[in-house]
Protein backbone atom coordinates (compact mmCIF):
# COMPACT_ATOMS: atom_id res chain seq x y z
CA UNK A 1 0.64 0.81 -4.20
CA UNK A 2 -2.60 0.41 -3.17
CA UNK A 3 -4.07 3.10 -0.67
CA UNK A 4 -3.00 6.91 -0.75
CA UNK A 5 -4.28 10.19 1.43
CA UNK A 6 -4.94 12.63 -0.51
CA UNK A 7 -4.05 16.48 0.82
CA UNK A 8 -5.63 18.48 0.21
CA UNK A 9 -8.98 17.45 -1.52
CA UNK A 10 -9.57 19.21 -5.12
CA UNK A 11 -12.52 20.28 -5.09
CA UNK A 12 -13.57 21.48 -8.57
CA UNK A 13 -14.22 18.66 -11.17
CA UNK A 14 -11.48 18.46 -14.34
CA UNK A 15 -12.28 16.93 -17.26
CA UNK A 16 -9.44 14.25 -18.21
CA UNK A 17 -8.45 12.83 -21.37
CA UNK A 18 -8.68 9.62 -22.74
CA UNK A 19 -4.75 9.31 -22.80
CA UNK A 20 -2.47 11.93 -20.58
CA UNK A 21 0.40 13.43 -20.98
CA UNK A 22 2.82 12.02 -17.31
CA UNK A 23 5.91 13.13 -16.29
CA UNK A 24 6.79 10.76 -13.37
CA UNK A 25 10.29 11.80 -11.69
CA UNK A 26 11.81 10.08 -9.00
CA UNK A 27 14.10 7.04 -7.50
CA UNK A 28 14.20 4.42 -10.24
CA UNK A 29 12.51 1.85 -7.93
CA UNK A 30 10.41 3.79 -6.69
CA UNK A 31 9.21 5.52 -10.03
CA UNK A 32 9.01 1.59 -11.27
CA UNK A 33 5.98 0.88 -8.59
CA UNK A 34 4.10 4.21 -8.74
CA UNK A 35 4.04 3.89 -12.81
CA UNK A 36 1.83 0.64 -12.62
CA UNK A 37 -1.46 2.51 -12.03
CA UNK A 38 -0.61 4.88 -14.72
CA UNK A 39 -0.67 2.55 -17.88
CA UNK A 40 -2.39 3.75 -20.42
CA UNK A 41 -1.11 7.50 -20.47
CA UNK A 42 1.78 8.53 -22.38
CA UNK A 43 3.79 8.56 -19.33
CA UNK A 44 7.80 10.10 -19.17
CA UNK A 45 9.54 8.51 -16.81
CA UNK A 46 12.55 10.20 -14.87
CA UNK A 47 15.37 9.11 -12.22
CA UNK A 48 15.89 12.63 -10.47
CA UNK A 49 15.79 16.43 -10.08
CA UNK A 50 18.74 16.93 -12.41
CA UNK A 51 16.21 14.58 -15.51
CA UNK A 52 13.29 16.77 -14.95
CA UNK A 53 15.06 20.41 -14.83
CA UNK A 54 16.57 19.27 -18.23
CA UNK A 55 13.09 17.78 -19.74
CA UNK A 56 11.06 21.21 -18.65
CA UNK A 57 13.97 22.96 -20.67
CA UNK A 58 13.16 21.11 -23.71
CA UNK A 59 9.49 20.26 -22.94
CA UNK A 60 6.34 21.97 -22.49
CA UNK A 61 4.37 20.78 -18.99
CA UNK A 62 2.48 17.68 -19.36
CA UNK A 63 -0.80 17.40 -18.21
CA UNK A 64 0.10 16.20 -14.89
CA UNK A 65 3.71 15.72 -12.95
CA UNK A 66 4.34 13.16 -9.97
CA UNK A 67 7.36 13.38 -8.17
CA UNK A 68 7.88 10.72 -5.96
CA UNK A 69 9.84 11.76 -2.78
CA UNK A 70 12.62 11.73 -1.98
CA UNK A 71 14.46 12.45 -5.38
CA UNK A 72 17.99 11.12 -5.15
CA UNK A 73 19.60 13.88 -6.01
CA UNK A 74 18.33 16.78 -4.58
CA UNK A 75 15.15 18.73 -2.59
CA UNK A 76 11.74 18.47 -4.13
CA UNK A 77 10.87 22.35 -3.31
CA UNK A 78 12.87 24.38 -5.50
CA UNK A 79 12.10 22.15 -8.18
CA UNK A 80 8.62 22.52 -7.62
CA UNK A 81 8.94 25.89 -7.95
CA UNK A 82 11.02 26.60 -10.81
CA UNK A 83 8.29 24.07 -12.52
CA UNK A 84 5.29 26.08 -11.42
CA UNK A 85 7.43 29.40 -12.82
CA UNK A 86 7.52 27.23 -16.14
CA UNK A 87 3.61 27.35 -16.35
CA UNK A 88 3.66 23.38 -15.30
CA UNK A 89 0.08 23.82 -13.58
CA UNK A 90 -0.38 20.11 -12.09
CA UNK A 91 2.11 19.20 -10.15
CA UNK A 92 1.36 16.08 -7.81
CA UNK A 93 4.03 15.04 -4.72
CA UNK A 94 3.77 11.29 -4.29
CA UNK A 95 5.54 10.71 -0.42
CA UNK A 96 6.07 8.16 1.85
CA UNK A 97 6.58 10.13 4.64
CA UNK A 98 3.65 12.41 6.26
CA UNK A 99 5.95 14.60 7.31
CA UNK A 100 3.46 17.98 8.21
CA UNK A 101 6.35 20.79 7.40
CA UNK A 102 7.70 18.99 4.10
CA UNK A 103 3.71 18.88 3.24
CA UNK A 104 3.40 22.45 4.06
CA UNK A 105 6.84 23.37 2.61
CA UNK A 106 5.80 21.76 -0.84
CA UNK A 107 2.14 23.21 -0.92
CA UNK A 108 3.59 27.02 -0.35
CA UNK A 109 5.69 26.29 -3.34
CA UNK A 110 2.66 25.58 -5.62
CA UNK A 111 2.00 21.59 -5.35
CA UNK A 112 -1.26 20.83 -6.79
CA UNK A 113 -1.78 18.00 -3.41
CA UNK A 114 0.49 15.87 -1.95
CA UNK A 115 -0.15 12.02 -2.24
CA UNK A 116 0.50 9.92 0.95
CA UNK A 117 1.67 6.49 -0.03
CA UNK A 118 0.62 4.32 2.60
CA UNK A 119 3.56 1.89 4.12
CA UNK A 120 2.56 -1.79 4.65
CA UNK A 121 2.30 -2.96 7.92
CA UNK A 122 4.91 -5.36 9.03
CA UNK A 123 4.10 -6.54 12.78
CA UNK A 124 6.65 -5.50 15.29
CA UNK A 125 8.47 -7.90 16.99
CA UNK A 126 7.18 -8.33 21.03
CA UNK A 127 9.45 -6.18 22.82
CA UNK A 128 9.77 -7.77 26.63
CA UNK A 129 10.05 -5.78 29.25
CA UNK A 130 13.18 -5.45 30.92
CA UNK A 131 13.84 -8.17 33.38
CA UNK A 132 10.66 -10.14 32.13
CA UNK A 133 11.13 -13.58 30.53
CA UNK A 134 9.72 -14.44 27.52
CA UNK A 135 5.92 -16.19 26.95
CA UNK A 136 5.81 -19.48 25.77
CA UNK A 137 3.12 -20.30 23.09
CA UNK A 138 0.76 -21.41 25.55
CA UNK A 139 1.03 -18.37 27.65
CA UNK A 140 0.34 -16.47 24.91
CA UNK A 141 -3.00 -18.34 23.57
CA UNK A 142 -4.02 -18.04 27.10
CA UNK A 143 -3.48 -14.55 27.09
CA UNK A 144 -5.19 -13.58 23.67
CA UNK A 145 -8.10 -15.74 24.90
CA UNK A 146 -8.33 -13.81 28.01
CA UNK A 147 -7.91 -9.96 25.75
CA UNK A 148 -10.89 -11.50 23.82
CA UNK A 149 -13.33 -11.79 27.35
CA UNK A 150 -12.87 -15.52 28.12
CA UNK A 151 -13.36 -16.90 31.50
CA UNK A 152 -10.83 -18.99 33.29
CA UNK A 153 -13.01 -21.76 32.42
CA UNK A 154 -14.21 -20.79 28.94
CA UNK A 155 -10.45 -20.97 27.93
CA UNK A 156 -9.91 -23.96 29.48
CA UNK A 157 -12.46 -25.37 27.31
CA UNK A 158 -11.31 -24.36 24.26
CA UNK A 159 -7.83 -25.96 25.11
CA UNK A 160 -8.94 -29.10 26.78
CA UNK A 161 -7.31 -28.29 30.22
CA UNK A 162 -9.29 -27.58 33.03
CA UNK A 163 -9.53 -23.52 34.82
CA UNK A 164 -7.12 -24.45 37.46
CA UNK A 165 -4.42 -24.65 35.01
CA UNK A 166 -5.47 -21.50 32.96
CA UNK A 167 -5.35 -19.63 36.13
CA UNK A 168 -1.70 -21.64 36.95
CA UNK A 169 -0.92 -20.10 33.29
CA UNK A 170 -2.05 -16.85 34.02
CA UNK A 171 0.12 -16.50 37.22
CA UNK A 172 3.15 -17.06 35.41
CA UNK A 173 1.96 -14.75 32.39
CA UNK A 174 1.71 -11.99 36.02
CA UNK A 175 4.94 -12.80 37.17
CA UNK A 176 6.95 -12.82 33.78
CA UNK A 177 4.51 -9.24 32.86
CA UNK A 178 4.87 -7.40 36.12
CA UNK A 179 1.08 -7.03 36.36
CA UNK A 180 -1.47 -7.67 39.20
CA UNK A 181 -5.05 -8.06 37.47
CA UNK A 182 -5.89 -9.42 34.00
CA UNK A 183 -6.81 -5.96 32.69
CA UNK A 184 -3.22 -4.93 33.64
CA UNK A 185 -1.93 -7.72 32.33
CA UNK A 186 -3.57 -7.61 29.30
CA UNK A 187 -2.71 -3.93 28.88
CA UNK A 188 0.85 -4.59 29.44
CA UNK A 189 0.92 -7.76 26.81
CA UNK A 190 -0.49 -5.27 24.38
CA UNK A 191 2.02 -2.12 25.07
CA UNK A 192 4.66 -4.97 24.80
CA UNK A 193 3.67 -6.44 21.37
CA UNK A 194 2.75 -9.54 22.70
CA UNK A 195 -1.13 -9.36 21.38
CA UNK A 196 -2.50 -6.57 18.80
């Protein structure tokens, strides 16, 4: 896990201990990558809602608790708050989802700040438009050239062909698009996934 939002900010300054004290409840994959950054702490590590209710009967509250959402076996709210009624006074939500009325939901209930764990990127698939034939690999280093500024001949350049067949490219990249000009086109290539 490598980039989080944090929500809200705290804004006083805690000391922290060499070593803490980590309850970290959640799906067992899921607990697995978020307990990498927290080696070094005597860390407690929990599969679900049903783990953690029993632990905070037999335990008193570490100095921090990450739940990592969604639990498998039930809502993360009124555990939340039947841990904040048990004096636990850190309790972190580690999410993947930044979903605004979960966030709120869990910050009325007494969550210290939610943690958004930020998804990796994985590049959508071009999504033609209806009708409209696919672009070949050529047509589509024409068209990246041409969403970068390149002139007709510029491009042509580049690929060793002369501007006559750029713009020969380009009028099939129209037709198969739908577009008129090379801003439209462009735009279109974009909204389809063609180019980022």
């Amino acid at each position: 896990m490598s980039s989080y939002v944090v929500l809200p900010d705290v804004t006083r300054t805690e000391t922290t201990h060499a070593t803490s004290t980590v309850v970290l409840c959640g799906t067992p994959d899921l607990v697995r990558q978020a307990h990498n950054p927290l080696t070094g702490n005597q860390v407690t590590l929990l599969t679900g809602a049903a783990q953690l209710r029993a632990y905070a009967d037999r335990h008193s509250a570490p100095d921090v608790c990450v739940i990592v959402t969604p639990l498998p076996d039930g809502p993360a709210v009124p555990l939340i708050r039947m841990l904040r009624a048990r004096g636990w006074q850190k309790v972190v939500i580690l999410s993947g989802k930044a979903d605004a009325r979960a966030i709120h939901a869990t910050l009325v209930a007494g969550v210290r700040s939610v943690l958004i764990r930020k998804q990796a990127e994985t590049p959508a698939a071009p999504v033609p438009l209806p009708g409209a034939a696919a672009l070949s690999d050529r047509e589509l280093e024409v068209l990246r050239m041409v969403a970068d500024g390149q002139t007709n001949r510029a491009v042509g350049e580049r690929l060793g062909v002369s501007a006559l067949t750029v713009k020969s490219h380009l009028a099939r990249i129209a037709r198969k698009l739908g577009s008129g000009d090379r801003a439209e086109m462009v735009a279109t290539a974009i909204r389809c996934g063609y180019i980022a």
